[in-house]
N, C-alpha and C. Protein backbone atom coordinates (compact mmCIF):
# COMPACT_ATOMS: atom_id res chain seq x y z
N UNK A 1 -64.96 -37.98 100.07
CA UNK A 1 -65.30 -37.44 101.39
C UNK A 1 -66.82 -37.25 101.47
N UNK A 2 -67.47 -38.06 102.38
CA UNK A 2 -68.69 -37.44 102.97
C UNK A 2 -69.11 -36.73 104.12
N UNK A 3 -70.30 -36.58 104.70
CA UNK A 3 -70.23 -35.90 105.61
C UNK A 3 -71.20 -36.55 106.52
N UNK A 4 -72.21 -37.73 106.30
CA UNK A 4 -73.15 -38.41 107.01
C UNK A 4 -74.67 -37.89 107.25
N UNK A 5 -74.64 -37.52 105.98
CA UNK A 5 -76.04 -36.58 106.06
C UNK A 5 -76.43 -37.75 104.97
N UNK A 6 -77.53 -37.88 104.97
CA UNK A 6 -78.28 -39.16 104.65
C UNK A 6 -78.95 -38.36 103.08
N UNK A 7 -78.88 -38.83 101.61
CA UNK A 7 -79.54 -37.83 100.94
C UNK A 7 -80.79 -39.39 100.29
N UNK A 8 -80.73 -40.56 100.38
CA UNK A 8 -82.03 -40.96 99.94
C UNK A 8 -81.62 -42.47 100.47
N UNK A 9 -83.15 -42.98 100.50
CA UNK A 9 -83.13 -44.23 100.77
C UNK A 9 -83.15 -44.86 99.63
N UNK A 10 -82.25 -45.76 99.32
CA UNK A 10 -82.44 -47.02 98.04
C UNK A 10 -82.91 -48.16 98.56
N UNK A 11 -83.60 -49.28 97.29
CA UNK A 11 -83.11 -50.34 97.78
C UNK A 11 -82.63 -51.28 97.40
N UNK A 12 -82.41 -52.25 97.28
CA UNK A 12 -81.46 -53.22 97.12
C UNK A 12 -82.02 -53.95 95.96
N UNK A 13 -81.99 -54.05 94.96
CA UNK A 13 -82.58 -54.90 93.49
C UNK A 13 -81.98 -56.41 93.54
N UNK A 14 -80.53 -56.32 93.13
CA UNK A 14 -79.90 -57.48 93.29
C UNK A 14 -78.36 -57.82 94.27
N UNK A 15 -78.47 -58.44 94.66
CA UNK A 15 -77.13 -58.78 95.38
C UNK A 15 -76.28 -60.03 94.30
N UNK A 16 -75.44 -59.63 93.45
CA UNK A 16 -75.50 -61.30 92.50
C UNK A 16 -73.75 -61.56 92.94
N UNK A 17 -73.23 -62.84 93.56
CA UNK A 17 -72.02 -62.84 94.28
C UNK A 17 -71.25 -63.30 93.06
N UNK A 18 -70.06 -63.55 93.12
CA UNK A 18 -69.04 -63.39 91.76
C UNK A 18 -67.81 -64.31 92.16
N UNK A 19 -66.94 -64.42 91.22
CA UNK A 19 -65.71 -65.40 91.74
C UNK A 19 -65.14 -64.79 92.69
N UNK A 20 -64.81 -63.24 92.63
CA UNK A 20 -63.92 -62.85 93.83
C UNK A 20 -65.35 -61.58 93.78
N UNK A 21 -65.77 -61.55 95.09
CA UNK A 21 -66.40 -60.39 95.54
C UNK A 21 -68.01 -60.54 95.14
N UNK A 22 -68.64 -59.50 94.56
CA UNK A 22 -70.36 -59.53 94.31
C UNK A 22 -70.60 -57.65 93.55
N UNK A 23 -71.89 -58.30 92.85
CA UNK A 23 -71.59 -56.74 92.41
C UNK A 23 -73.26 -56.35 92.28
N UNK A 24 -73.81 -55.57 93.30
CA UNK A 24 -75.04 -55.02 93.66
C UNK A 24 -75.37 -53.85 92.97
N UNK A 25 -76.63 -54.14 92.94
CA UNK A 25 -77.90 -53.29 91.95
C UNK A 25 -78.49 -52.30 93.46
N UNK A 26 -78.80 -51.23 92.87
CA UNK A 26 -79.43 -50.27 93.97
C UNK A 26 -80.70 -49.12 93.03
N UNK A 27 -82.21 -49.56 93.67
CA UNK A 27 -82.97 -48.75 93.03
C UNK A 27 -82.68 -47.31 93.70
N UNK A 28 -82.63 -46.21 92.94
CA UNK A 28 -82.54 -45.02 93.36
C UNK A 28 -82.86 -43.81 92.32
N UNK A 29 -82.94 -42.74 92.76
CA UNK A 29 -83.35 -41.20 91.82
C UNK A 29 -82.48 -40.56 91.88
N UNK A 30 -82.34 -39.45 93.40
CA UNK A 30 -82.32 -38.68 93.60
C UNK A 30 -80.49 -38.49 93.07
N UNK A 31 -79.96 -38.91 93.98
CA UNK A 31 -78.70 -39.24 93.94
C UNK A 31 -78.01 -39.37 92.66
N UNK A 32 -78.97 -40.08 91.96
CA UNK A 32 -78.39 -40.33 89.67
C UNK A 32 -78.53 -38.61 89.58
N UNK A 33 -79.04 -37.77 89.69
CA UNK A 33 -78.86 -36.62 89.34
C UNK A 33 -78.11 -35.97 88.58
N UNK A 34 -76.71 -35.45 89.09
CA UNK A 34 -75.19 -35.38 88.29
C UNK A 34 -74.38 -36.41 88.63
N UNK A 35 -74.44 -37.81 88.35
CA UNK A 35 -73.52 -38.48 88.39
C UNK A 35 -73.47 -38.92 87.49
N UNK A 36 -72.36 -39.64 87.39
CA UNK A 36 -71.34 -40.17 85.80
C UNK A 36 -70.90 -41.58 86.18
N UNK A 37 -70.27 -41.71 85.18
CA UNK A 37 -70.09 -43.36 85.43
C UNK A 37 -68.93 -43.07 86.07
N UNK A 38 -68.68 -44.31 87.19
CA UNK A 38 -66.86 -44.10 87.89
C UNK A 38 -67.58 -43.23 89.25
N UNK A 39 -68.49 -42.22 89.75
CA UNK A 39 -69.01 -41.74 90.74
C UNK A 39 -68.55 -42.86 91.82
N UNK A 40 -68.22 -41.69 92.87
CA UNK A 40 -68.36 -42.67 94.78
C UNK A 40 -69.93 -42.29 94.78
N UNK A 41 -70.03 -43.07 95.80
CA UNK A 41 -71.82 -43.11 96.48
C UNK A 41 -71.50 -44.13 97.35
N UNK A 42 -71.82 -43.59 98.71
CA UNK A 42 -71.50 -44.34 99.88
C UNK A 42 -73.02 -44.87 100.21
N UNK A 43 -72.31 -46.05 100.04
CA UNK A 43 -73.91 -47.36 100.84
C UNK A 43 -73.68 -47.50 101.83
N UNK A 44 -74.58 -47.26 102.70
CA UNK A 44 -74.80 -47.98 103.78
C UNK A 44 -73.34 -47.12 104.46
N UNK A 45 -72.74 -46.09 104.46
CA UNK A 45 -71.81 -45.69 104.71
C UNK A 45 -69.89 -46.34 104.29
N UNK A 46 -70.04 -47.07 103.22
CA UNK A 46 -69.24 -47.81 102.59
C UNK A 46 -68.93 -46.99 101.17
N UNK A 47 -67.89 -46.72 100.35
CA UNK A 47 -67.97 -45.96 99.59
C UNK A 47 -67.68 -46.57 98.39
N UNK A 48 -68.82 -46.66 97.09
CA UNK A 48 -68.77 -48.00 96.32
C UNK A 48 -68.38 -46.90 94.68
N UNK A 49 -68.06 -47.83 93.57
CA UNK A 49 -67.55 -46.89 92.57
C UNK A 49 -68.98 -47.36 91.61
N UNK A 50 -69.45 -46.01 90.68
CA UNK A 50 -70.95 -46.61 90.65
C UNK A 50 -70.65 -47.05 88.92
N UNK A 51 -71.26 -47.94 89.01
CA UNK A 51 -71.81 -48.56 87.21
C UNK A 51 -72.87 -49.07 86.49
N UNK A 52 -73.05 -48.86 85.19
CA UNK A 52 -74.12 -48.98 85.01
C UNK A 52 -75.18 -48.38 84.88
N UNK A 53 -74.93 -47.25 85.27
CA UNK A 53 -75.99 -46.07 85.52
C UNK A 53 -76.95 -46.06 84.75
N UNK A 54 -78.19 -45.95 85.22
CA UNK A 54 -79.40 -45.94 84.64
C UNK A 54 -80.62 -44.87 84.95
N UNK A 55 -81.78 -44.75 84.89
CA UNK A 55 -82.10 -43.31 85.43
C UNK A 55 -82.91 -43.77 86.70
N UNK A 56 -82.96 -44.93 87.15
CA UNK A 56 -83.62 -45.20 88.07
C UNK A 56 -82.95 -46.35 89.38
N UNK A 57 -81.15 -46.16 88.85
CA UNK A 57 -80.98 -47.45 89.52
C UNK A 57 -79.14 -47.38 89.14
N UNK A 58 -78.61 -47.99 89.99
CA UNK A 58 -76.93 -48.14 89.59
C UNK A 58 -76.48 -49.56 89.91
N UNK A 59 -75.21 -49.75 89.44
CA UNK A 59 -74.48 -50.78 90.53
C UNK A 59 -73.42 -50.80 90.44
N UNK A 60 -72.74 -51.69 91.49
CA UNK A 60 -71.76 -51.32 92.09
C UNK A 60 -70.50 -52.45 92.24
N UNK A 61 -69.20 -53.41 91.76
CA UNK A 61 -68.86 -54.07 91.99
C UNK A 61 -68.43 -54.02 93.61
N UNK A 62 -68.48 -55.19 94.05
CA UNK A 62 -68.20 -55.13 96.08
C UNK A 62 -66.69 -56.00 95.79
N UNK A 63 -65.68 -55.82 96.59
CA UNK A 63 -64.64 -56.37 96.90
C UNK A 63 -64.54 -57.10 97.75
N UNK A 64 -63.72 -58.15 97.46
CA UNK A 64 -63.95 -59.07 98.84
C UNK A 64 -63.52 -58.73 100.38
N UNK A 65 -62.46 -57.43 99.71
CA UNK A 65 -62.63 -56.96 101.32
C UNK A 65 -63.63 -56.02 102.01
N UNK A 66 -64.23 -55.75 101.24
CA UNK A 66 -65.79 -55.16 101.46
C UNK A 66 -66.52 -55.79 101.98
N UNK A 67 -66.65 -57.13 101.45
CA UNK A 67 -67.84 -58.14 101.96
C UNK A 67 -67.63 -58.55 103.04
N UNK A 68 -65.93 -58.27 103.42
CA UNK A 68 -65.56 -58.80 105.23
C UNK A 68 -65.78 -57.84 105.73
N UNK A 69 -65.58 -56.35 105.79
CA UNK A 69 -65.70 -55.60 106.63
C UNK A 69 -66.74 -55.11 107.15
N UNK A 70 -67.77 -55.23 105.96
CA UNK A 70 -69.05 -54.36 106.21
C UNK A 70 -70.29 -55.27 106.31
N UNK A 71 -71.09 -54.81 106.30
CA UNK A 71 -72.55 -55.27 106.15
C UNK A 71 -73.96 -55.46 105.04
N UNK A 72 -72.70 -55.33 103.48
CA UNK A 72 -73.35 -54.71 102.13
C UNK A 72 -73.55 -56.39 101.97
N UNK A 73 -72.28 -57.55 102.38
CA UNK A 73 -73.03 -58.95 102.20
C UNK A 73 -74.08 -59.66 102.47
N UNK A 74 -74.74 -58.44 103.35
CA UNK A 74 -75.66 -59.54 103.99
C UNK A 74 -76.93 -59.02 103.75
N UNK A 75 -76.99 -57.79 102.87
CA UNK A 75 -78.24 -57.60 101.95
C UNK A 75 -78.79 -58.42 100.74
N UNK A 76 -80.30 -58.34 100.47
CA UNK A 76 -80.80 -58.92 99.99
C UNK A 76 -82.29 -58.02 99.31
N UNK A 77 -82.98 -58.73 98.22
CA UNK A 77 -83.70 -57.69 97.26
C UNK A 77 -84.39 -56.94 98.29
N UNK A 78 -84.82 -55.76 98.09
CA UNK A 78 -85.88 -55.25 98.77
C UNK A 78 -85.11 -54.73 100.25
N UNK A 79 -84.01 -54.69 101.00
CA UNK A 79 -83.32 -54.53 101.50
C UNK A 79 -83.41 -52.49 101.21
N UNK A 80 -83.41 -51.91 102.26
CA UNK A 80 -83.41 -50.25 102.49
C UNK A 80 -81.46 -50.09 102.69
N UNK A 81 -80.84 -49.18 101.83
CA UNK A 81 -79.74 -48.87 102.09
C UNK A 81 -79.96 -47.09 102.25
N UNK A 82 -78.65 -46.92 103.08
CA UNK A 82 -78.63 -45.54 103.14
C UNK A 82 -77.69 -44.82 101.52
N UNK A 83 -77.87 -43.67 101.42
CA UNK A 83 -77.07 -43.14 100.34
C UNK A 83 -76.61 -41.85 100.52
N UNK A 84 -75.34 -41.71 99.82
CA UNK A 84 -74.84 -40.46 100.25
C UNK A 84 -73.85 -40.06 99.10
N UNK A 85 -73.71 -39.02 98.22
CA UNK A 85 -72.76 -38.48 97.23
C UNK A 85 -71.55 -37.90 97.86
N UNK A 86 -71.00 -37.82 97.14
CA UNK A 86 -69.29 -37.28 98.30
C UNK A 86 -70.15 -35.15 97.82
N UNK A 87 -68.93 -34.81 99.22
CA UNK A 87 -68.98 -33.82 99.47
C UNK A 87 -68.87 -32.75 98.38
N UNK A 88 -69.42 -31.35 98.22
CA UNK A 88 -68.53 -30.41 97.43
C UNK A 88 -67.74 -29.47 98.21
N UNK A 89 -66.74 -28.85 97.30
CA UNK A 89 -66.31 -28.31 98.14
C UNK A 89 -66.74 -26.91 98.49
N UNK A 90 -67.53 -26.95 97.83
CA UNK A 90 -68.58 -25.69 98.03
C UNK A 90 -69.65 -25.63 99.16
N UNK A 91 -69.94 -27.11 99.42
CA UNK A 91 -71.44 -27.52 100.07
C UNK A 91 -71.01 -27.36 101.84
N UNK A 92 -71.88 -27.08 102.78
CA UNK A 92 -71.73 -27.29 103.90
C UNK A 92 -71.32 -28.68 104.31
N UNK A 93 -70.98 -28.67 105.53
CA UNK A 93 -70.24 -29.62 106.01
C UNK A 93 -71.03 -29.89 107.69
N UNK A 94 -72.11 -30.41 107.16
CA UNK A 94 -73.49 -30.46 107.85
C UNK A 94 -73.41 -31.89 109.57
N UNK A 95 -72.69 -32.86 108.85
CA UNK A 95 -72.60 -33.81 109.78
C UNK A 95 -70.73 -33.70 110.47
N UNK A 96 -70.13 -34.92 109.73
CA UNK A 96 -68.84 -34.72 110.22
C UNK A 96 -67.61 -35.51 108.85
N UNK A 97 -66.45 -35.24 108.93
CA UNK A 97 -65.71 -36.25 108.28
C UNK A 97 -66.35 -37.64 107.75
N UNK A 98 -66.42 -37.97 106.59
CA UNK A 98 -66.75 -39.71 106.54
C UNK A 98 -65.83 -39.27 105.66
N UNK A 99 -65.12 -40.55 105.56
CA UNK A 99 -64.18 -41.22 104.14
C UNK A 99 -64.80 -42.37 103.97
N UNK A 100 -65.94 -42.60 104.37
CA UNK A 100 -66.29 -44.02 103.15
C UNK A 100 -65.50 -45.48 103.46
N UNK A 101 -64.39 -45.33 104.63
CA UNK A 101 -64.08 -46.26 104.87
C UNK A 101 -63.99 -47.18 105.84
N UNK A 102 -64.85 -47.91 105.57
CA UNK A 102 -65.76 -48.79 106.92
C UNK A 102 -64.67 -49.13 107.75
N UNK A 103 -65.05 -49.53 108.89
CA UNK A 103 -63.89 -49.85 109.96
C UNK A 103 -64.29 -51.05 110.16
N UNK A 104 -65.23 -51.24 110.57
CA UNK A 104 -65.90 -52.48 110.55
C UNK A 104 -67.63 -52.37 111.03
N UNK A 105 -67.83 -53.57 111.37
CA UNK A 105 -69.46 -53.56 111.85
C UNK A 105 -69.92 -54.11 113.73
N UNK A 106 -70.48 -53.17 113.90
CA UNK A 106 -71.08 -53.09 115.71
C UNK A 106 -72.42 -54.13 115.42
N UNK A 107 -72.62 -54.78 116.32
CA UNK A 107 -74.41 -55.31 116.73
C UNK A 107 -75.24 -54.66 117.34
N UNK A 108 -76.51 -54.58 116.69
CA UNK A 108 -77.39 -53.92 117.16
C UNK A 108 -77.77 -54.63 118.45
N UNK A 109 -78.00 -53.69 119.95
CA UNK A 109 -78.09 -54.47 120.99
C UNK A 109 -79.75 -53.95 121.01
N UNK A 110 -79.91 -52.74 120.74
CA UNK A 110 -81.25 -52.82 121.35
C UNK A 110 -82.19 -51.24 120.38
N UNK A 111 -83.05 -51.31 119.92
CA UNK A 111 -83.76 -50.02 119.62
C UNK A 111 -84.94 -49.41 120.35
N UNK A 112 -85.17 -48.55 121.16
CA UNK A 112 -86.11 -48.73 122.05
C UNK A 112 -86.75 -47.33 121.86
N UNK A 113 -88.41 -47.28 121.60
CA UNK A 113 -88.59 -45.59 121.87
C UNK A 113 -88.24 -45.00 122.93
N UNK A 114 -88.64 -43.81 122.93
CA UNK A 114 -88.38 -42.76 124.05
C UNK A 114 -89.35 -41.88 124.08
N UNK A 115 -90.15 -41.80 123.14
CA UNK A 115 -91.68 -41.50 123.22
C UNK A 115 -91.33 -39.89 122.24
N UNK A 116 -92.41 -39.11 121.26
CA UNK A 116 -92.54 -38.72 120.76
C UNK A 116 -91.65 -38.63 120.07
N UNK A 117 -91.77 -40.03 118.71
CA UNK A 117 -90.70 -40.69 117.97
C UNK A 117 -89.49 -40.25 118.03
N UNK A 118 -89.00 -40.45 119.77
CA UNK A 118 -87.17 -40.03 119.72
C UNK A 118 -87.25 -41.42 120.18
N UNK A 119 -85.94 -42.10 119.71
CA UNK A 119 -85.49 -43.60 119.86
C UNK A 119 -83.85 -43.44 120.54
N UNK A 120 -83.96 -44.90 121.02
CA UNK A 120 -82.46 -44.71 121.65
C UNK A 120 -82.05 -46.16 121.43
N UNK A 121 -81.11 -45.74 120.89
CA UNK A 121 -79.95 -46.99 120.34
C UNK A 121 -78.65 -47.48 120.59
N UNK A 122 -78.52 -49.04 120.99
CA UNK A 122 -77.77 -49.00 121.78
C UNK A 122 -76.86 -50.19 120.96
N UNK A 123 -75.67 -49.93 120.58
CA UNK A 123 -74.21 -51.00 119.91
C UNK A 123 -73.14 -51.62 120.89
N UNK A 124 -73.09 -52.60 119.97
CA UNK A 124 -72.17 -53.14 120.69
C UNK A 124 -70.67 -53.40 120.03
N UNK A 125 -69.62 -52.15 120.51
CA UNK A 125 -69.00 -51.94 119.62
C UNK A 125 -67.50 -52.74 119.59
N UNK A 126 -67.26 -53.13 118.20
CA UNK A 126 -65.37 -54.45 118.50
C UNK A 126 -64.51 -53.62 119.16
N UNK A 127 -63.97 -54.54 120.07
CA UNK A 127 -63.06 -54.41 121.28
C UNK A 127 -61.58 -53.23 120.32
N UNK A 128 -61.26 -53.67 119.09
CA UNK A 128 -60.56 -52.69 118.47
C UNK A 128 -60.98 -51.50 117.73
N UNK A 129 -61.81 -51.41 118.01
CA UNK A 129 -62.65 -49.59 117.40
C UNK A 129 -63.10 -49.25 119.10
N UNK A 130 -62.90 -49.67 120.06
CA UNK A 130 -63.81 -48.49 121.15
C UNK A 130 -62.67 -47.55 121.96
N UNK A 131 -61.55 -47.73 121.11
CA UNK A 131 -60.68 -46.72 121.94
C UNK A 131 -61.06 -45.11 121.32
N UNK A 132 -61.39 -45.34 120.08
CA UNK A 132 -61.77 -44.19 119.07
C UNK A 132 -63.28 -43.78 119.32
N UNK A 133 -63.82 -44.36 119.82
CA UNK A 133 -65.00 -43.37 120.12
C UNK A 133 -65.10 -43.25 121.46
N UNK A 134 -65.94 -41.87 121.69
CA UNK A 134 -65.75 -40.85 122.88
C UNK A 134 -67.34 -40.29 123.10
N UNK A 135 -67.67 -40.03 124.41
CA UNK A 135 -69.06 -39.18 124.56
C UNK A 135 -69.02 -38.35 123.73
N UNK A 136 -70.03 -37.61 123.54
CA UNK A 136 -70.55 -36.63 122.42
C UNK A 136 -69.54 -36.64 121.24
N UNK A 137 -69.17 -37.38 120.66
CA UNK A 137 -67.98 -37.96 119.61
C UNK A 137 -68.79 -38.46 118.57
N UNK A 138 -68.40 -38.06 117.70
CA UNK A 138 -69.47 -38.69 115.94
C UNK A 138 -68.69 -39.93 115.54
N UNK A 139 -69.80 -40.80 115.17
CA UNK A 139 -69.79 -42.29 114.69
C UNK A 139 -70.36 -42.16 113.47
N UNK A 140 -70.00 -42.56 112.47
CA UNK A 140 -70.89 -42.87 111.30
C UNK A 140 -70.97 -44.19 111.37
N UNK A 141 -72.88 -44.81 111.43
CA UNK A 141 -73.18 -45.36 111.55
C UNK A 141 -74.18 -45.64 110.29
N UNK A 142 -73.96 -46.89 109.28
CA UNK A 142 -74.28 -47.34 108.91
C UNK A 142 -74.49 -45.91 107.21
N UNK A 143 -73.29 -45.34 107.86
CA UNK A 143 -73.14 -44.00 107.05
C UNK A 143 -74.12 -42.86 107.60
N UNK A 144 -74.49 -43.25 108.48
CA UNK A 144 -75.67 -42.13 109.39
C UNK A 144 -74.38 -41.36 110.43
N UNK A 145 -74.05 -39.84 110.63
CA UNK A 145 -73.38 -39.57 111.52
C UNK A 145 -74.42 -38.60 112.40
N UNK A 146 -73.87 -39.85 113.62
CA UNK A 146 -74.13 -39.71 114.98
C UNK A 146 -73.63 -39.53 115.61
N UNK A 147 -74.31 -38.52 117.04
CA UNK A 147 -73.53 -38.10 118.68
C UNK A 147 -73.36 -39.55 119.13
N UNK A 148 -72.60 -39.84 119.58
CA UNK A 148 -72.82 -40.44 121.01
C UNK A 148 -72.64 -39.87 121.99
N UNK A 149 -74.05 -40.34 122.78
CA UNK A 149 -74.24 -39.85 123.80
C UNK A 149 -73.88 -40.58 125.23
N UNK A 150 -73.71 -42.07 124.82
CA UNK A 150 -73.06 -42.67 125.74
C UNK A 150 -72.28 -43.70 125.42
N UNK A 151 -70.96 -44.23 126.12
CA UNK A 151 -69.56 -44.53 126.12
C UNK A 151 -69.60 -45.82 127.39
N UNK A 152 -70.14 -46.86 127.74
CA UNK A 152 -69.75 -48.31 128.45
C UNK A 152 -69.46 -49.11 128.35
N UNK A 153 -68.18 -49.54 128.84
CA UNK A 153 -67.58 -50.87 128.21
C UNK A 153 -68.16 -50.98 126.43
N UNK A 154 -68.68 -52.36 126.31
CA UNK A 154 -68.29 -52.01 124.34
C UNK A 154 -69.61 -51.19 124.11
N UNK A 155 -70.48 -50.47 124.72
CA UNK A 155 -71.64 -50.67 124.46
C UNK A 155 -71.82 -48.78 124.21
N UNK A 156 -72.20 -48.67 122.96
CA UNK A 156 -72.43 -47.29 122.53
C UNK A 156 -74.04 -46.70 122.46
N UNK A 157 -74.35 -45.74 122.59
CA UNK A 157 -75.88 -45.41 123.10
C UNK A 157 -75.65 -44.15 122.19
N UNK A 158 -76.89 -44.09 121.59
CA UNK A 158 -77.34 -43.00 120.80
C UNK A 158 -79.01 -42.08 121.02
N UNK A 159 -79.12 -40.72 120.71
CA UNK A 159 -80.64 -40.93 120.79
C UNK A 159 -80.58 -40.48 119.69
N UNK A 160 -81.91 -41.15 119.04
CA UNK A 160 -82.28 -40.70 117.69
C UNK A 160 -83.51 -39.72 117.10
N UNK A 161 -83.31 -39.33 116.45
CA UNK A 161 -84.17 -37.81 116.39
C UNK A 161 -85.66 -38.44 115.45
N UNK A 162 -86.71 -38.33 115.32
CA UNK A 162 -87.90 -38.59 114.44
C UNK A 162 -87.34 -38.12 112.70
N UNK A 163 -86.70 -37.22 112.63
CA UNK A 163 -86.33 -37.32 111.38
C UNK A 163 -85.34 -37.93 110.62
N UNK A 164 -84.27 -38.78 111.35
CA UNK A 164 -83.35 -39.60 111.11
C UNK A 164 -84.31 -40.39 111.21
N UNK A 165 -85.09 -40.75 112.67
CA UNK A 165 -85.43 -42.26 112.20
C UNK A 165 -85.85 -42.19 110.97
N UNK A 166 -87.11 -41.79 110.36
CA UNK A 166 -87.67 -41.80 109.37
C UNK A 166 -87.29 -41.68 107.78
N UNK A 167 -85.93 -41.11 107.78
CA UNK A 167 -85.10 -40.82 106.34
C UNK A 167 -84.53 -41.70 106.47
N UNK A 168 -84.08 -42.74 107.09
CA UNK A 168 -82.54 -43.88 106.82
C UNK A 168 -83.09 -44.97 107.40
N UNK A 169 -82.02 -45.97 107.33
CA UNK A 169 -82.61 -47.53 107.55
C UNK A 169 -82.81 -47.53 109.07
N UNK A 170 -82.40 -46.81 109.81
CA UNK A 170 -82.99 -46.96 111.48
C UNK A 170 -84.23 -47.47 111.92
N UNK A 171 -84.95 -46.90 110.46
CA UNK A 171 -86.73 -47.74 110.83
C UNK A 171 -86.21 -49.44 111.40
N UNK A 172 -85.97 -49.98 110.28
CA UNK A 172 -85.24 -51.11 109.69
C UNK A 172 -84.71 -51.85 110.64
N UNK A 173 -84.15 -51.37 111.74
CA UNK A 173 -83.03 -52.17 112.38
C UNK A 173 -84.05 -52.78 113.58
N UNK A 174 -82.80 -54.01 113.93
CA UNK A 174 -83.71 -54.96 114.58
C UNK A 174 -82.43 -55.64 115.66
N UNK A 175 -82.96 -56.18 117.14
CA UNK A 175 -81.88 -56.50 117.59
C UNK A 175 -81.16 -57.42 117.10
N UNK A 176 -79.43 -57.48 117.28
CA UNK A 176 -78.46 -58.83 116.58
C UNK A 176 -78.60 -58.62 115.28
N UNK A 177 -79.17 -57.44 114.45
CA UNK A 177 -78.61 -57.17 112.84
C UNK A 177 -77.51 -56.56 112.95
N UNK A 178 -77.00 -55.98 112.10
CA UNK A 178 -75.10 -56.05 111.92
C UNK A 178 -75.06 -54.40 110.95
N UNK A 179 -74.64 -53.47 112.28
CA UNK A 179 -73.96 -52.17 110.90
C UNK A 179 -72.85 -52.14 111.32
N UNK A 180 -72.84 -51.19 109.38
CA UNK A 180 -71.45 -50.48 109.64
C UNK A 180 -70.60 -49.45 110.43
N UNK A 181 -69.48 -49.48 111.33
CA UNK A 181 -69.13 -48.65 111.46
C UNK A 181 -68.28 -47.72 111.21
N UNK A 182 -67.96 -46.22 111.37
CA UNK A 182 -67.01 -45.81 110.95
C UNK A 182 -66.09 -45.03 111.92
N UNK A 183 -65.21 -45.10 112.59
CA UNK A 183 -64.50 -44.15 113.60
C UNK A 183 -64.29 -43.01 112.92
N UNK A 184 -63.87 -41.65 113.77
CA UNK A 184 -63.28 -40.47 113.50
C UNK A 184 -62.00 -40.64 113.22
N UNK A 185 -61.44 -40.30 112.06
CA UNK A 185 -60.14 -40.58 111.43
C UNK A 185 -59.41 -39.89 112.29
N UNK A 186 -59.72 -38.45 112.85
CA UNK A 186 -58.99 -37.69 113.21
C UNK A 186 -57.87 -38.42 114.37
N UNK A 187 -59.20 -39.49 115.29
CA UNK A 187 -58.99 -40.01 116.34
C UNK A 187 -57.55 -41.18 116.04
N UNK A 188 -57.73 -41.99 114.60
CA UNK A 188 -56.85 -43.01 114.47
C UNK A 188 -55.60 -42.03 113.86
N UNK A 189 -55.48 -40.85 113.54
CA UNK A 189 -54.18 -39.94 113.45
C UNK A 189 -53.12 -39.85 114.39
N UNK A 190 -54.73 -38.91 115.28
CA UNK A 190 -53.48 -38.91 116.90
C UNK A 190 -53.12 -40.02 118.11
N UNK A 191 -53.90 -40.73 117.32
CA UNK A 191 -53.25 -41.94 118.25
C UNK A 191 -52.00 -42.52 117.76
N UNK A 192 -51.65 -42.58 116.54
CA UNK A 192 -50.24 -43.06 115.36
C UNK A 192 -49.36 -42.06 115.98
N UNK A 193 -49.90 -40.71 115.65
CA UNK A 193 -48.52 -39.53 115.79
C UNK A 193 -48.08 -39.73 117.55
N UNK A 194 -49.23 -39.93 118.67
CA UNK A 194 -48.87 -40.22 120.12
C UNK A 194 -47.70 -41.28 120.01
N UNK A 195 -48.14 -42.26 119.54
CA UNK A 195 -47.56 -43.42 119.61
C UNK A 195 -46.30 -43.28 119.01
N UNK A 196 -46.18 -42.64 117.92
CA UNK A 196 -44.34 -42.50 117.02
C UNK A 196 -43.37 -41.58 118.14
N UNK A 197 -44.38 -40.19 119.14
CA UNK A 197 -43.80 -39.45 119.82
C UNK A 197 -43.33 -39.93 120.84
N UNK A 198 -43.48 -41.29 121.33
CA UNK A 198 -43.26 -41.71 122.52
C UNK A 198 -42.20 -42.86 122.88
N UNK A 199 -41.67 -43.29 121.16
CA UNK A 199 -40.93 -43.64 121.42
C UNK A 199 -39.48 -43.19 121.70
């Protein structure tokens, strides 16, 4: 369980692809802290099992259904990922629900300032994830959890704060690049339990 609070930027060392799947290198610090071998650490909002551990760096085998769902295939060296340790159960619960489990990936339609580094960002989200997101409704995006602030046809709008931009790959993004997304689980619950009640 995470919560979409962003705790360091890595980056990407190696991407090396494999018979079934690929298994990525990530420079990092902060995050090696108390971790052990077998640790979650959500990339890019994807939740990977860590190996290898080193004091400056991990990696991670990717699954091939990883490499379809998300956007960890299409990194490359030098590549900025987001990072995130699972929750305690002690720790605040600062952003919202993440489970780490990508839903899939939105297109970046547009990043535009808004002047005194607030940015506004605008997705374009698959026709089967936009029943689950809602105005002022949290998206984890690219493991970043975000308001949305706006809800049109597929097209999701965010504003972004100067200190998000600046801690996570948001610098980074560019129109027609590819994140991850994540719906509110809560949302794909009550839509199952609606649906069993109605028949």
């Amino acid at each position: 369980m995470f919560t979409g609070i962003i705790e360091e930027l890595g980056r990407v060392i190696e991407l090396q692809p494999r018979v079934t799947g690929a298994r990525i290198t990530i420079a990092c610090r902060t995050i090696l802290n108390d971790a052990a071998l077998g640790a979650s650490i959500a990339v890019n909002g994807a939740c990977v099992t860590a190996v290898d551990l080193r004091t400056d760096s991990f990696s991670a085998d990717l699954a091939p259904e990883t490499l379809k769902r998300t956007n960890l295939g299409d990194l490359k060296p030098g590549s900025p990922v987001n990072l995130e340790r699972p929750l305690h159960t002690s720790g605040r619960l600062d952003g919202h629900f993440v489970l780490g489990h990508v839903d899939g990936t939105a297109d970046i339609v547009s990043l535009e300032a808004l002047g005194e580094k607030n940015w506004w960002l605008r997705l374009s989200i698959p026709n089967e994830l936009r029943r689950y997101i809602v105005s002022k409704g949290s998206l984890a995006v690219d493991g970043i959890s975000l308001t949305v602030a706006e809800i049109a046809n597929e097209l999701a709008g965010f504003t972004i704060i100067p200190h998000t931009y600046e801690h996570t790959t948001l610098h980074s993004y560019a129109s027609g690049g590819r994140v991850n997304i994540e719906v509110d689980i809560l949302a794909k619950h009550l839509e199952k339990l609606v649906a069993r009640d109605c028949k």
